[in-house]
Protein backbone atom coordinates (compact mmCIF):
# COMPACT_ATOMS: atom_id res chain seq x y z
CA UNK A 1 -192.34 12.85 -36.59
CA UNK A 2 -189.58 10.98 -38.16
CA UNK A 3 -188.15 13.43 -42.01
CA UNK A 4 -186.65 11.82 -44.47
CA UNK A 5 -184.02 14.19 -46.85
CA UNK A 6 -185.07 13.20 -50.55
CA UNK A 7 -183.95 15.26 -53.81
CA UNK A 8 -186.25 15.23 -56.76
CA UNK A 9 -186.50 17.27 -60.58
CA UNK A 10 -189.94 18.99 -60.61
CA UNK A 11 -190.61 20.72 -63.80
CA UNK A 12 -186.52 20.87 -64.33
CA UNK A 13 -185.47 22.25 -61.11
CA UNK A 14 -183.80 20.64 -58.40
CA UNK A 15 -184.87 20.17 -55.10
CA UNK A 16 -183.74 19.10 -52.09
CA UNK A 17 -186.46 18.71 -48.93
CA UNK A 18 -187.24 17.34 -46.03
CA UNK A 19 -190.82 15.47 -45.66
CA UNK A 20 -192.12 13.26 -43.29
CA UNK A 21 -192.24 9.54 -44.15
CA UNK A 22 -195.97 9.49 -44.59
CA UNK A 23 -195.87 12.83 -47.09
CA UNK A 24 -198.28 12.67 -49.89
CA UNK A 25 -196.47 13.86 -53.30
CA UNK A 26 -199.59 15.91 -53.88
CA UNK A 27 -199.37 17.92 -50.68
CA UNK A 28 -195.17 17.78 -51.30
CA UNK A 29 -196.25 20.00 -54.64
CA UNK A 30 -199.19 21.88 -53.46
CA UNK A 31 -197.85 22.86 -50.04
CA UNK A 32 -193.98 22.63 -49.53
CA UNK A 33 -193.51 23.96 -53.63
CA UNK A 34 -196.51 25.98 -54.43
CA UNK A 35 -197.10 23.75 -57.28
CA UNK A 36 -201.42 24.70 -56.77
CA UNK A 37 -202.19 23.27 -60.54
CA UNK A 38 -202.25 19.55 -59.03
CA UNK A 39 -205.37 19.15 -57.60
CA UNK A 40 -207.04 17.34 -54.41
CA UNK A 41 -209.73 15.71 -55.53
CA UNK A 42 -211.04 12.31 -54.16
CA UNK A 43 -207.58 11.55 -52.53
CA UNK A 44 -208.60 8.23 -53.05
CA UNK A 45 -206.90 7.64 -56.70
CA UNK A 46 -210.18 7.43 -58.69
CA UNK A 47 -211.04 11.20 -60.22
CA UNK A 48 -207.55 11.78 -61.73
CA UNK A 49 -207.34 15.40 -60.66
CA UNK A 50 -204.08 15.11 -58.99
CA UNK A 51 -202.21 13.19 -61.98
CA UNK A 52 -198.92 14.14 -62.72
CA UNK A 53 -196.10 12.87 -64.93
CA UNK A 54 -193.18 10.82 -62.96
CA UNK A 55 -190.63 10.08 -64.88
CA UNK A 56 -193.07 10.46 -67.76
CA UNK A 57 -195.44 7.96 -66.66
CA UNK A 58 -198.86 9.08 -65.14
CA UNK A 59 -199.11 8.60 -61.30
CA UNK A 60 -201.72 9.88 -58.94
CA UNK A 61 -199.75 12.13 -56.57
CA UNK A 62 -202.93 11.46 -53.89
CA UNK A 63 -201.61 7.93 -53.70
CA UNK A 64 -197.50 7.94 -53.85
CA UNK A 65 -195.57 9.43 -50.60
CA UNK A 66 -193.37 11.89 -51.46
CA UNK A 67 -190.36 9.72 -50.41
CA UNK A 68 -191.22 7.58 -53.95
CA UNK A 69 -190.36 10.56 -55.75
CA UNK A 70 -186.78 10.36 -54.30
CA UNK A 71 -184.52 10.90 -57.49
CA UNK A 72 -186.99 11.03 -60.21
CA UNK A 73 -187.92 13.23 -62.17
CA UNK A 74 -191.65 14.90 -61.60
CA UNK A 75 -193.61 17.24 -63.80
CA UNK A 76 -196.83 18.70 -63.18
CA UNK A 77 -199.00 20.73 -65.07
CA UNK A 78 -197.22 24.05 -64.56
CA UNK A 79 -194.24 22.35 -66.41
CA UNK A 80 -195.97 21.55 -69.82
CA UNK A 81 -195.31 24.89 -71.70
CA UNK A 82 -192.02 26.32 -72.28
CA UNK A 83 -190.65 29.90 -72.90
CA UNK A 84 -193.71 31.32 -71.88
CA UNK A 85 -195.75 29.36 -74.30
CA UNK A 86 -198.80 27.33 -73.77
CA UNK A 87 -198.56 23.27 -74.61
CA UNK A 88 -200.42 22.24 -77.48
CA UNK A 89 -202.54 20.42 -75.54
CA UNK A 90 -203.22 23.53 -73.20
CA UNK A 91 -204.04 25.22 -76.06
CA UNK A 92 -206.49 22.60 -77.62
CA UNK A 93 -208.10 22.53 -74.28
CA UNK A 94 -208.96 26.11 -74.51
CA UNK A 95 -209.39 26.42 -78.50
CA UNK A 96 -211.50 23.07 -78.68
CA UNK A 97 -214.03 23.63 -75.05
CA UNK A 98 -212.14 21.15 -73.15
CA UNK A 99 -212.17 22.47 -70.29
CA UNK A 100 -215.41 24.03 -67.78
CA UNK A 101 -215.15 24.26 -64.31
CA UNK A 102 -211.09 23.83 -64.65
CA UNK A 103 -210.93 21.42 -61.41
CA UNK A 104 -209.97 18.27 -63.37
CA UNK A 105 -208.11 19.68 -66.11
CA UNK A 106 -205.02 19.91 -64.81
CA UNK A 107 -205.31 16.00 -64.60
CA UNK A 108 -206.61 15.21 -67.85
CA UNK A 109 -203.74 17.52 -69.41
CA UNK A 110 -201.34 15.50 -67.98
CA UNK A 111 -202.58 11.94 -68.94
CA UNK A 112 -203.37 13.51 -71.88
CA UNK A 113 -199.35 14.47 -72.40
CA UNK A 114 -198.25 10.93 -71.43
CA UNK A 115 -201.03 9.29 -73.59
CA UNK A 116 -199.74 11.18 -76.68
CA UNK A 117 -196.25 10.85 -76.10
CA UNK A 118 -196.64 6.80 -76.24
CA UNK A 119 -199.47 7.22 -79.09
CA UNK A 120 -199.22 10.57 -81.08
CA UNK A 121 -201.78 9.21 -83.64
CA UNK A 122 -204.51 7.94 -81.00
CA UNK A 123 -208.03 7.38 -82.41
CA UNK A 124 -211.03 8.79 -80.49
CA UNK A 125 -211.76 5.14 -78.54
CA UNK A 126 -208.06 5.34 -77.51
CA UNK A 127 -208.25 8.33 -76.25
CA UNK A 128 -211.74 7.78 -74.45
CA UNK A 129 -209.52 4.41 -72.96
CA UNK A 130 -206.38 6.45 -72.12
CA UNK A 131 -208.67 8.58 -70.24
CA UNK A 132 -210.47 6.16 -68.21
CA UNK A 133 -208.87 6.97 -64.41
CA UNK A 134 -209.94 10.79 -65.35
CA UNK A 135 -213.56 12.29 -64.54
CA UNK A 136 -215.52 15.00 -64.85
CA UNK A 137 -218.20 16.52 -63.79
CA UNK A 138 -218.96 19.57 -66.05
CA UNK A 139 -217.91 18.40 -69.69
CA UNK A 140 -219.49 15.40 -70.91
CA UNK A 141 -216.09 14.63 -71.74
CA UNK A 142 -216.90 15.40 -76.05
CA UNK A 143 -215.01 18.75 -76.02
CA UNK A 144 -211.72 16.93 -73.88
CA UNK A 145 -211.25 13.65 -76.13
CA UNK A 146 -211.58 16.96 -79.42
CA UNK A 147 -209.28 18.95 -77.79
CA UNK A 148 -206.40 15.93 -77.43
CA UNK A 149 -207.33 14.41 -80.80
CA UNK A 150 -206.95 18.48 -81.97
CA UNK A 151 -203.09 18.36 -79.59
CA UNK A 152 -202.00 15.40 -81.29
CA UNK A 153 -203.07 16.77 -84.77
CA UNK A 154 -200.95 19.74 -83.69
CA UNK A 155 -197.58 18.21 -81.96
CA UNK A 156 -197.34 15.68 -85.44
CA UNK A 157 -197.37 18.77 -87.05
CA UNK A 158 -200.17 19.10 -89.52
């Protein structure tokens, strides 16, 4: 099976790997990096679980080859806090019963981070849009759309 060499930032480190041409980015993260926060879900693009920021813009890493990924810069959902500190929206999640089961959060967290970093003042039918290529199966999704509207109270600071 033919590798291709690609180099790629995940969560601000460098890496430089060898994956085959047909190399899911989810199973590059889960399986050649450790990265276990990005979930398999459908692996068909619709339940969101294994969303992840590239180059700040939501993909499903189920449906781009790791070879897409070549240069840019990924982040996944062990890459939202820093020094050892939860992201607001991690936070809200747990503060604000966003989160059940845990399966799909990791995905919701990060559309959630992209959503609020191109809206940080989103109403609650903007957020319930934003989160359309999400689901879940435990929440009823009331305690998710609070707990982002409660992160992007937080990150404009008030």
């Amino acid at each position: 099976m033919q590798k291709i060499h690609i180099e790629l930032t995940v969560n601000g480190e460098d890496h430089s790997v060898e994956v085959p041409a047909r190399r899911l980015l989810s199973d590059l993260l889960r399986d050649d990096l450790n990265l276990t926060g990005t979930k398999r879900g459908c692996e068909t693009g619709i339940c969101g679980a294994c969303s992840v920021l590239v180059d700040g813009e939501v993909m499903k890493s189920c449906l781009m080859l790791a070879v897409q990924a070549r240069g840019r810069d990924v982040t996944t959902v062990e890459g939202l806090g820093a020094g050892g500190e939860l992201h607001p929206l991690q936070q809200s999640f747990m503060e604000c019963g966003g989160l059940q089961c845990g399966y799909c959060t990791p995905g919701f967290l990060m559309t959630s981070c992209a959503m609020l970093a191109h809206n940080p003042n989103p109403t609650e039918e903007e957020v319930r849009a934003g989160l359309n290529g999400n689901l879940c199966r435990c929440t009823g999704y009331v305690g998710i759309v609070e707990s982002i509207l409660c992160a992007a109270e937080k990150m404009r600071g008030n």
